[in-house]
C-alpha atoms as a PDB file:
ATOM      1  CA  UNK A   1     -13.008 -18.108  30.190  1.00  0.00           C
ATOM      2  CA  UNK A   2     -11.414 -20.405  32.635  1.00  0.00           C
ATOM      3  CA  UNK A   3     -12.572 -23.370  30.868  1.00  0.00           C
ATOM      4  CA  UNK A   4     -11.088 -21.755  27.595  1.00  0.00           C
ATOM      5  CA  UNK A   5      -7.861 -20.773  28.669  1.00  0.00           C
ATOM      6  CA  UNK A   6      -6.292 -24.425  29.237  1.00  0.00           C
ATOM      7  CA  UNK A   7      -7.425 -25.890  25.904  1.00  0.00           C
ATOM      8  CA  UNK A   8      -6.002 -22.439  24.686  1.00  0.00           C
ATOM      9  CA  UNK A   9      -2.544 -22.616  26.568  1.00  0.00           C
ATOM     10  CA  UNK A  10      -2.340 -26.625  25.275  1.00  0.00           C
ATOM     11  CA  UNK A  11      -2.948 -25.991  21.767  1.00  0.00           C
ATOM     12  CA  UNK A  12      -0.246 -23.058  21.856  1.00  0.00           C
ATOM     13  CA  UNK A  13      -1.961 -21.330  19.113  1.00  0.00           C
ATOM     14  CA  UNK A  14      -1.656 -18.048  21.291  1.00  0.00           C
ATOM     15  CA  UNK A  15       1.439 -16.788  23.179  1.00  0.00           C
ATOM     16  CA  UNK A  16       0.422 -15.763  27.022  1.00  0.00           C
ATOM     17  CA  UNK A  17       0.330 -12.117  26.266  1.00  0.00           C
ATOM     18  CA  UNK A  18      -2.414 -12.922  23.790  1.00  0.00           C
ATOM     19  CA  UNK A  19      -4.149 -14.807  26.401  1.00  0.00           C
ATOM     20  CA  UNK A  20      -3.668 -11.950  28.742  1.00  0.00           C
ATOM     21  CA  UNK A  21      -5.182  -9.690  26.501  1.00  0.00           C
ATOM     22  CA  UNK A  22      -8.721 -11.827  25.888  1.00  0.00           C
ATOM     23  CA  UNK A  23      -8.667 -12.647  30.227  1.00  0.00           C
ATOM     24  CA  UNK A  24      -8.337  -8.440  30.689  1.00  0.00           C
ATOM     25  CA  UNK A  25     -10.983  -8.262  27.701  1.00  0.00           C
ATOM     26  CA  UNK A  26     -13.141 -10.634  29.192  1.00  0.00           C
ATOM     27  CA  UNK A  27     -13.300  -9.034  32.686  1.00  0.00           C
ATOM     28  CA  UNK A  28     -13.685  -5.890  31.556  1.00  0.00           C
ATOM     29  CA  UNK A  29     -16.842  -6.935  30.192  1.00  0.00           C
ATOM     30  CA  UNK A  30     -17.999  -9.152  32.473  1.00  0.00           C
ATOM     31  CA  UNK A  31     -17.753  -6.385  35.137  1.00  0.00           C
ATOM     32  CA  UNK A  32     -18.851  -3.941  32.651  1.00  0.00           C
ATOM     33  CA  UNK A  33     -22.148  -6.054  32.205  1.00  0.00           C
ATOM     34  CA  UNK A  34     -22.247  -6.483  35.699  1.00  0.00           C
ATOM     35  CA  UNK A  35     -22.640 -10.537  34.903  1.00  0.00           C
ATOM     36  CA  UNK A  36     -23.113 -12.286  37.855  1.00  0.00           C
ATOM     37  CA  UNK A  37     -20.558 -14.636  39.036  1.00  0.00           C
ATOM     38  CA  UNK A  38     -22.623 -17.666  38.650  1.00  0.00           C
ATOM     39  CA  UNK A  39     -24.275 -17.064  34.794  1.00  0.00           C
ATOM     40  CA  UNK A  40     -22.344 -18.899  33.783  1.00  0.00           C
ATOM     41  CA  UNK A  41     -24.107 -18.947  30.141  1.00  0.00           C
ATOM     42  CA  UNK A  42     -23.220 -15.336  29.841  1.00  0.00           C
ATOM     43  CA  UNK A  43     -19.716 -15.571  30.572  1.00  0.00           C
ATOM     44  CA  UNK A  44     -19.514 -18.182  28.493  1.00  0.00           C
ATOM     45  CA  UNK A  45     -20.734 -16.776  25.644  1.00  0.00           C
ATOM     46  CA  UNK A  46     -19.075 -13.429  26.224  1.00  0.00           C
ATOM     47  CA  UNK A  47     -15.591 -15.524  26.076  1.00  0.00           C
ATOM     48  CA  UNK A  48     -16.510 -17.358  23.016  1.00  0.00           C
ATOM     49  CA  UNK A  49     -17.332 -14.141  21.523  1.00  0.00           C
ATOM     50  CA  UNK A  50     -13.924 -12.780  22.480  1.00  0.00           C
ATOM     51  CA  UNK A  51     -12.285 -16.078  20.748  1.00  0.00           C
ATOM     52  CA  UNK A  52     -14.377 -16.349  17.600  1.00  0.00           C
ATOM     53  CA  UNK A  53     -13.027 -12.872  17.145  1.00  0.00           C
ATOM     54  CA  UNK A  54      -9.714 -13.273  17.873  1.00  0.00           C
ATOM     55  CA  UNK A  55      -9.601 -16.701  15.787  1.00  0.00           C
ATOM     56  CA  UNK A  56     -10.784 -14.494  12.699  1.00  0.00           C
ATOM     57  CA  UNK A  57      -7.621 -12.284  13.137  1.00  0.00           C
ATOM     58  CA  UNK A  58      -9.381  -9.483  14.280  1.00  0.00           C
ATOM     59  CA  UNK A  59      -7.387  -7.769  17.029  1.00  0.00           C
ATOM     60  CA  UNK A  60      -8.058  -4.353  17.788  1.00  0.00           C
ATOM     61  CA  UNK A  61      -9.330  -4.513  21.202  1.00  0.00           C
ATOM     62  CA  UNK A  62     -11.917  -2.013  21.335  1.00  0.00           C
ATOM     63  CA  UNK A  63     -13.761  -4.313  18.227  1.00  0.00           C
ATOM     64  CA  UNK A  64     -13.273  -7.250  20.356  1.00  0.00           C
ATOM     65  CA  UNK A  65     -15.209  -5.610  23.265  1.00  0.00           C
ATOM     66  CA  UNK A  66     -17.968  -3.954  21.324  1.00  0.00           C
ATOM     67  CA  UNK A  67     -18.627  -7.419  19.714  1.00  0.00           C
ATOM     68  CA  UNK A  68     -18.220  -9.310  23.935  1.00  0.00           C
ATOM     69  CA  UNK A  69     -20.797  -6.626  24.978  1.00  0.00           C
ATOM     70  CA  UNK A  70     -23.598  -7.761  22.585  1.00  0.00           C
ATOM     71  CA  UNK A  71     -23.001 -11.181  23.372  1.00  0.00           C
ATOM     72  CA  UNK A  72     -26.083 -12.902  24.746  1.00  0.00           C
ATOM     73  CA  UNK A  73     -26.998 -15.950  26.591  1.00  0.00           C
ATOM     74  CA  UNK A  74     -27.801 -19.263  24.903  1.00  0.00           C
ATOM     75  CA  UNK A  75     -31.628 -19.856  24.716  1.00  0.00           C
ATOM     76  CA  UNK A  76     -33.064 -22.798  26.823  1.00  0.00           C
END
């Protein structure tokens, strides 16, 4: 997520409570998951989850974390 959030915050698509909301979203899952803090592959996909949801207009917050908590890991 903290690779996402600058391109996010430069393209001003999103206002910072927006932003806010996918960061709390994000941890919330990541500590739910109990990803460690150097899979980096999982946290990345659980943010991109977050964002392909939020770039379809969907957000209701408790859809947005059902859909981060199934996120899984790219294959090698």
């Amino acid at each position: 997520m903290l690779s996402i959030i600058p391109d996010l915050e430069s393209r001003g698509t999103f206002t910072p409570d927006e932003i806010s909301m996918m960061q709390v979203i994000y941890l919330s899952v990541c500590a739910e998951r109990r990803v460690a803090l150097d899979d980096h592959a999982t946290r990345e996909a659980i943010a991109h989850a977050i964002l392909h949801e939020v770039e379809l207009g969907n957000w209701d917050v408790t859809a947005i974390s059902e859909v981060a908590r199934a996120a899984k890991r790219p294959a090698s």
